[in-house]
C-alpha atoms as a PDB file:
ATOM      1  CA  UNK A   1     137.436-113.999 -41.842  1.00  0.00           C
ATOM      2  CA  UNK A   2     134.095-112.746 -41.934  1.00  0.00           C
ATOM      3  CA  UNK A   3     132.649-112.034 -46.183  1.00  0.00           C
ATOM      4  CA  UNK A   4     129.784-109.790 -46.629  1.00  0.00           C
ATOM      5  CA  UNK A   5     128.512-112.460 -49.842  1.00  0.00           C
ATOM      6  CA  UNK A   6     124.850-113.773 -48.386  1.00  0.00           C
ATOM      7  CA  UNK A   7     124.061-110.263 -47.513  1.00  0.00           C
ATOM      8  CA  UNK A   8     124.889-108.763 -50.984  1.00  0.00           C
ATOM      9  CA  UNK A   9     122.492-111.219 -52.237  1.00  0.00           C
ATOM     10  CA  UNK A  10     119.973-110.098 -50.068  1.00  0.00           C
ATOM     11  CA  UNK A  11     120.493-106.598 -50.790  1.00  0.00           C
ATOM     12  CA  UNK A  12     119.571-107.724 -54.788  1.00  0.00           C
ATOM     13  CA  UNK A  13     116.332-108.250 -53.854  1.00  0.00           C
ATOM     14  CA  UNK A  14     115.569-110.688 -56.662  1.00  0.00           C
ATOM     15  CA  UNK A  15     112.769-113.289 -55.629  1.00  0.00           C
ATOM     16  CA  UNK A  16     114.311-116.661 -57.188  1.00  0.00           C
ATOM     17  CA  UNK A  17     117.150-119.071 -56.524  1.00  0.00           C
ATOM     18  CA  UNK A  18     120.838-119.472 -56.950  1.00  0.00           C
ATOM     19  CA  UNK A  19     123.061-122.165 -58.861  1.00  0.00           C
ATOM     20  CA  UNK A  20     126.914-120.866 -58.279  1.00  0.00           C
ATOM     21  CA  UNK A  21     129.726-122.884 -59.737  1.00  0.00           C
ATOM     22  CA  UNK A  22     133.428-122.381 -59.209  1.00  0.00           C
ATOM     23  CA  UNK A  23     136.041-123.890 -61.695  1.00  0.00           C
ATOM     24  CA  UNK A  24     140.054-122.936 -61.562  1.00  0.00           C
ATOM     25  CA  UNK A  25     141.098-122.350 -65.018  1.00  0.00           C
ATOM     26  CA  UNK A  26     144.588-121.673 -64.554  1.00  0.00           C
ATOM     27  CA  UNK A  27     146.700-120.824 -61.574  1.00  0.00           C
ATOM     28  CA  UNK A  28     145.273-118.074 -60.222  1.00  0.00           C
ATOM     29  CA  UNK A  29     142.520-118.018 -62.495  1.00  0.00           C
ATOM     30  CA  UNK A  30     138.690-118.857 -61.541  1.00  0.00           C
ATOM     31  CA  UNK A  31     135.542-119.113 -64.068  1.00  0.00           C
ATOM     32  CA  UNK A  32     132.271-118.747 -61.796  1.00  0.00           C
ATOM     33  CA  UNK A  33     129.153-119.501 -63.746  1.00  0.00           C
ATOM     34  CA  UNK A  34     126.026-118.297 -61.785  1.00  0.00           C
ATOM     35  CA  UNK A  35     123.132-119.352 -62.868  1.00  0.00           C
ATOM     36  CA  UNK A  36     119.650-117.341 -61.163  1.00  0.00           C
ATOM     37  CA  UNK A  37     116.166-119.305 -61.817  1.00  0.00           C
ATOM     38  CA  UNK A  38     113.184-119.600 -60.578  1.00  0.00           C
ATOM     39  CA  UNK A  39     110.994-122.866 -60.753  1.00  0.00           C
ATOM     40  CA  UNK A  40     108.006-121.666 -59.806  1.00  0.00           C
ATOM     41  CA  UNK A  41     107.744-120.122 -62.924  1.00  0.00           C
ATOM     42  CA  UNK A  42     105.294-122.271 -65.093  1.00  0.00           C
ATOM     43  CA  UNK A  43     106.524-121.175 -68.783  1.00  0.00           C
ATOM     44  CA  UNK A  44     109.344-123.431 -70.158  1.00  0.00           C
ATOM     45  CA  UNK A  45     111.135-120.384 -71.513  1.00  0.00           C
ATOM     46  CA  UNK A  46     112.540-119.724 -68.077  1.00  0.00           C
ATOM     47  CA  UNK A  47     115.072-123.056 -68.789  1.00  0.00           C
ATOM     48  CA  UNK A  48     116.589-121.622 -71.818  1.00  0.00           C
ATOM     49  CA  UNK A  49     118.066-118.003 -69.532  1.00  0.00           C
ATOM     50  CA  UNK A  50     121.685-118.636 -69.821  1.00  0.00           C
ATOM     51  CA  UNK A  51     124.229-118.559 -66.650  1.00  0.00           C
ATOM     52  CA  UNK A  52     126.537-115.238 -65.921  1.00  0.00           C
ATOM     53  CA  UNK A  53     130.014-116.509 -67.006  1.00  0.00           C
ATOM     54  CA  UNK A  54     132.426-114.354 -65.035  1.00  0.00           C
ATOM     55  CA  UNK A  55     136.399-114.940 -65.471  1.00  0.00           C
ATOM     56  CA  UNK A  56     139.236-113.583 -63.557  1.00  0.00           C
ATOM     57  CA  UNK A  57     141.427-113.615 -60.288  1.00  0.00           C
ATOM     58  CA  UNK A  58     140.089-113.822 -56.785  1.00  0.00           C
ATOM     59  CA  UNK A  59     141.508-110.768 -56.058  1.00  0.00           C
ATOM     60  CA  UNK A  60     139.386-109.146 -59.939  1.00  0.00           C
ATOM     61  CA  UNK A  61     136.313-111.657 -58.737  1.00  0.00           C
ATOM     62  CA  UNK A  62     136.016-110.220 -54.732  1.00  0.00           C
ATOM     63  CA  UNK A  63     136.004-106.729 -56.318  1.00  0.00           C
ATOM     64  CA  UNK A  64     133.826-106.803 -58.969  1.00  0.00           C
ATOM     65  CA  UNK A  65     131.229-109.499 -58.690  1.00  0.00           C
ATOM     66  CA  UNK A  66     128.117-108.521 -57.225  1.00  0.00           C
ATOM     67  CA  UNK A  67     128.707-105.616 -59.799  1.00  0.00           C
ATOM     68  CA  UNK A  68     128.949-107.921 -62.582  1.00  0.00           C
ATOM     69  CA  UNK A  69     125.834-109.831 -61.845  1.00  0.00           C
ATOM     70  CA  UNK A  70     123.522-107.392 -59.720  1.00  0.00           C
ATOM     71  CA  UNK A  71     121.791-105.998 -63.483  1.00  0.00           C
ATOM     72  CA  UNK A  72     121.981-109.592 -65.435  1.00  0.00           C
ATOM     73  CA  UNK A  73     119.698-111.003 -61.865  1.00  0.00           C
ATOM     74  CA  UNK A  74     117.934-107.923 -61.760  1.00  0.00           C
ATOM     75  CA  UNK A  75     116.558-108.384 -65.746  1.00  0.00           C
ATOM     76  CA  UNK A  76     116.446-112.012 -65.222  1.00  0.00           C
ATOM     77  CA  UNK A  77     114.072-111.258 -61.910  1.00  0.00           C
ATOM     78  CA  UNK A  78     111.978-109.023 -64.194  1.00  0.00           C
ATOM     79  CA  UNK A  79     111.601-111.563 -66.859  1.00  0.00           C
ATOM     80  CA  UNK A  80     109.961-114.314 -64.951  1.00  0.00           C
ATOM     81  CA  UNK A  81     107.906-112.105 -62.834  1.00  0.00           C
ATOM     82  CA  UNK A  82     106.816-110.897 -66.568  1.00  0.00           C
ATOM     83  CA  UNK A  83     106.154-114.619 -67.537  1.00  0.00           C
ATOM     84  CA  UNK A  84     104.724-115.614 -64.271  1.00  0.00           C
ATOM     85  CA  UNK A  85     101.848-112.519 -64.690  1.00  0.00           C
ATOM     86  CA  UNK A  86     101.700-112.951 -68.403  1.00  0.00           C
ATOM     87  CA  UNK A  87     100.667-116.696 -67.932  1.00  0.00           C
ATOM     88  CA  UNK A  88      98.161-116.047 -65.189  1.00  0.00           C
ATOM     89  CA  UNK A  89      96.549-113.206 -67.465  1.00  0.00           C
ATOM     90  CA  UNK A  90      96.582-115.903 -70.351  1.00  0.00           C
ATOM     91  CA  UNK A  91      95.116-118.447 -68.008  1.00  0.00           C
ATOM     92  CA  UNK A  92      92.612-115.799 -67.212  1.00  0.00           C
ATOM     93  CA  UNK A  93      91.770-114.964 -70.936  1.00  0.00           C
ATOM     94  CA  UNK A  94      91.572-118.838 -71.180  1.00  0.00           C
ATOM     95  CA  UNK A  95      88.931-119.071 -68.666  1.00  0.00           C
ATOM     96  CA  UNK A  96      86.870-116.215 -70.012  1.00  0.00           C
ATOM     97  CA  UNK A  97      86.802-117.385 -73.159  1.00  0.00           C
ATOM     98  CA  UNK A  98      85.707-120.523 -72.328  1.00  0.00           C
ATOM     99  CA  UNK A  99      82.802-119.495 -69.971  1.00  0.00           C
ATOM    100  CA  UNK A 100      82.268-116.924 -72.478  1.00  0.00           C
ATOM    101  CA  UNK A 101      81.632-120.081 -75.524  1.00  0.00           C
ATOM    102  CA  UNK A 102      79.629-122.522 -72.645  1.00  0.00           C
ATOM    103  CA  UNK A 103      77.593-119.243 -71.817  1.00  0.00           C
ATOM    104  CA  UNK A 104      76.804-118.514 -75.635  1.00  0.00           C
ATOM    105  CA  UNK A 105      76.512-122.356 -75.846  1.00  0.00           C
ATOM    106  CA  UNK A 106      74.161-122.110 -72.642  1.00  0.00           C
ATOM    107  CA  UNK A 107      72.028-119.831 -74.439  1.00  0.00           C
ATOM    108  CA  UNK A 108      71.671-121.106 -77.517  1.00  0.00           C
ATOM    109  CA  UNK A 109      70.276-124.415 -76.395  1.00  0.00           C
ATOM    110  CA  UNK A 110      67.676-122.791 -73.898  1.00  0.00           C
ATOM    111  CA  UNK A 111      66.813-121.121 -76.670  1.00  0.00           C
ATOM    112  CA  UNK A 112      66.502-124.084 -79.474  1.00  0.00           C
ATOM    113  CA  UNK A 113      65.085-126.092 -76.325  1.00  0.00           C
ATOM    114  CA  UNK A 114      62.179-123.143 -75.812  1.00  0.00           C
ATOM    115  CA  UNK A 115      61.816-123.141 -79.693  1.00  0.00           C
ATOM    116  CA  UNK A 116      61.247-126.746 -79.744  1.00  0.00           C
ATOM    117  CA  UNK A 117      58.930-126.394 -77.016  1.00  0.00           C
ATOM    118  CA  UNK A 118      56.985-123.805 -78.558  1.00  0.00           C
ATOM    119  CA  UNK A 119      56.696-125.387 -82.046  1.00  0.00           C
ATOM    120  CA  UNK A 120      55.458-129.047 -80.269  1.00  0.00           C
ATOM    121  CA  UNK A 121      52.755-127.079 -78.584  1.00  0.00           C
ATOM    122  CA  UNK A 122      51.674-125.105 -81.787  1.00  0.00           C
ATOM    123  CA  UNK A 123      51.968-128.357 -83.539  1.00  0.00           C
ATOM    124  CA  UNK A 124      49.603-130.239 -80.986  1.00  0.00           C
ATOM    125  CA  UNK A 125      46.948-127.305 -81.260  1.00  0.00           C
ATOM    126  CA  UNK A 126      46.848-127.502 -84.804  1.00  0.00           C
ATOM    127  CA  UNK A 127      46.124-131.463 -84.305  1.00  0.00           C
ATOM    128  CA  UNK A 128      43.407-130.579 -81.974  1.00  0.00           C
ATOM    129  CA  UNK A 129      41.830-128.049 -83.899  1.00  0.00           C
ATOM    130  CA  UNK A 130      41.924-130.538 -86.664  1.00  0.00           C
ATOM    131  CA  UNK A 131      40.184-132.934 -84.633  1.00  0.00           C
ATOM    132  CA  UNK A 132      37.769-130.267 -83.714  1.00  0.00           C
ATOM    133  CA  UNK A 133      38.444-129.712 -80.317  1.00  0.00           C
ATOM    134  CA  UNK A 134      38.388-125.994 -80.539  1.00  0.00           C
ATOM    135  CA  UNK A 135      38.846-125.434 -76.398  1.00  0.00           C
ATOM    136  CA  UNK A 136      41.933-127.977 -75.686  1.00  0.00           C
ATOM    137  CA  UNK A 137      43.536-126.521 -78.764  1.00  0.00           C
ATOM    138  CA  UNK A 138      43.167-122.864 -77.648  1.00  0.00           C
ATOM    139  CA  UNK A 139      44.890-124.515 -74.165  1.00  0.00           C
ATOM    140  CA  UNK A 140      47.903-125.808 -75.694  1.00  0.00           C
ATOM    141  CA  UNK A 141      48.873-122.457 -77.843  1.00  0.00           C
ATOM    142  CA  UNK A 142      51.864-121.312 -75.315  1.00  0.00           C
ATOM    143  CA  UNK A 143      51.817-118.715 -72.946  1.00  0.00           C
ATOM    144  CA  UNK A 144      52.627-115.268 -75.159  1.00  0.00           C
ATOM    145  CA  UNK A 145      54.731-114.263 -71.755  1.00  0.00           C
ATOM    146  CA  UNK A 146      57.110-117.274 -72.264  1.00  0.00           C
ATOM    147  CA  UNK A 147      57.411-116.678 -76.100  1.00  0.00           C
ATOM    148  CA  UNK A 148      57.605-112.839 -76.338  1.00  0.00           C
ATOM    149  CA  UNK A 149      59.213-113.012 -79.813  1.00  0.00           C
ATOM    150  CA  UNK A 150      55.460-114.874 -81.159  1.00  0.00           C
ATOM    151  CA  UNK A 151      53.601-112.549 -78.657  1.00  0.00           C
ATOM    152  CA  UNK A 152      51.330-111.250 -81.768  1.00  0.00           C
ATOM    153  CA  UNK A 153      51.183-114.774 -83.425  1.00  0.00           C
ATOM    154  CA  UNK A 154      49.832-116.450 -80.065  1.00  0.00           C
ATOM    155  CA  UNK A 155      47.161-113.607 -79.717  1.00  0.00           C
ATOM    156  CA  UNK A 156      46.234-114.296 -82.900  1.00  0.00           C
ATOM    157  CA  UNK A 157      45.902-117.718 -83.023  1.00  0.00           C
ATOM    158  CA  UNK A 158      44.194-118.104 -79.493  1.00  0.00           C
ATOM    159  CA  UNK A 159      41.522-115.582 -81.302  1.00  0.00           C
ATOM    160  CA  UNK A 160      40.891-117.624 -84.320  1.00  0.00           C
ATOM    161  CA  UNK A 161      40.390-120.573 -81.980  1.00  0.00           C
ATOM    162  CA  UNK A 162      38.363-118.777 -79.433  1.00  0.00           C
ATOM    163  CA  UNK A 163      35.749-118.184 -82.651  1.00  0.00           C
ATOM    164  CA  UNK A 164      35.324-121.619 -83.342  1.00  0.00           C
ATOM    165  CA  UNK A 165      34.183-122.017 -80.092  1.00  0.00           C
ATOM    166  CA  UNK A 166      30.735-123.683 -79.622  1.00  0.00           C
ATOM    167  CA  UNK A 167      28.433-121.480 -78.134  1.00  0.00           C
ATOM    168  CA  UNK A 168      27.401-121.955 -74.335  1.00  0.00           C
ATOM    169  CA  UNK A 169      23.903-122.980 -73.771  1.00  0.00           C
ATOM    170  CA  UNK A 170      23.740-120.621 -70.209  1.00  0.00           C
ATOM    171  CA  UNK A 171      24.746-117.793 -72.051  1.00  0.00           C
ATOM    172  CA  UNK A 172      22.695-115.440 -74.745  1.00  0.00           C
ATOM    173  CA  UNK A 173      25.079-115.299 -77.709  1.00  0.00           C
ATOM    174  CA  UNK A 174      24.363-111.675 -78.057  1.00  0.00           C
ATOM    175  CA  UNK A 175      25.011-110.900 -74.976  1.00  0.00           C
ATOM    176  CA  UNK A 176      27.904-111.537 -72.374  1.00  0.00           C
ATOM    177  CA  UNK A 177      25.560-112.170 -69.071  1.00  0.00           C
ATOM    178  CA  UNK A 178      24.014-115.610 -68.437  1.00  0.00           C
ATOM    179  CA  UNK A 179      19.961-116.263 -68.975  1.00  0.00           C
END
């Protein structure tokens, strides 16, 4: 006797596997449950997809069962590639959000870091120019190309401080070239 079964479920093309269960009812009655899953499916939801109950003869069952199930196994094949792609695309999301947050994390501590920087240096000038030491205060005001946001402040200050130098004894003070 040669059955044409493994090849009809081949021909269903549906990329999962196959729990088939044969109980006799009555005499000539037969309850198949068939139950199509897929366990590499990551999403718990794919448990609760119910078996195909199918009831009748063998004679009713031989005729009329790949008919019976080839549309339930087709939506059921369709429903956890669905889940499968909708948890990779939430994984994905997951990711991005995340790198997203550590990048906007990233940047805000660079930035309180350089604003920390920045104020210690201003704060050590001042200090210096307190202590009158015009020169090593006017070389700790920052760089204005590392703070481009106090770009006019740092000009400024460097100025004032660059006044209150003392005047060099090589150099005429109304003039720029040496004696």
């Amino acid at each position: 006797m040669e059955t044409n079964f493994f090849k009809s479920i081949l021909a269903l093309q549906a990329a999962g596997n196959w729990k088939i269960n044969i109980a006799k009812e009555e005499a000539d009655k037969l309850i198949v449950s068939v139950l199509f899953f897929n366990d590499a499916i990551g999403d718990d939801a794919r448990k609760k997809v119910p078996p195909i109950l199918l009831k009748g003869t063998a004679e009713e069952l031989d005729s009329g069962f790949f008919q019976a199930i080839a549309e339930p196994v087709q939506d059921t094949a369709q429903l956890f590639a669905n889940m499968e792609q909708f948890l990779k695309e939430k994984e994905q999301a997951k990711l991005s959000s995340q790198m997203e947050k550590d990048n906007v994390l990233k940047k805000d501590k660079e930035k309180t870091e350089l604003q920390k920087q920045y104020e210690s240096a201003i704060k050590k000038a001042d200090e210096l120019e307190t202590a009158g030491k015009f020169k090593e205060a006017w070389m700790k005001v920052p760089q204005a190309d590392l703070y481009p946001e106090y770009k006019d402040i740092i000009h400024a200050r460097k100025a004032e401080l660059s006044d209150k130098f003392p005047i060099d004894l090589f150099n005429d003070p109304n003039t720029d070239e040496p004696c």
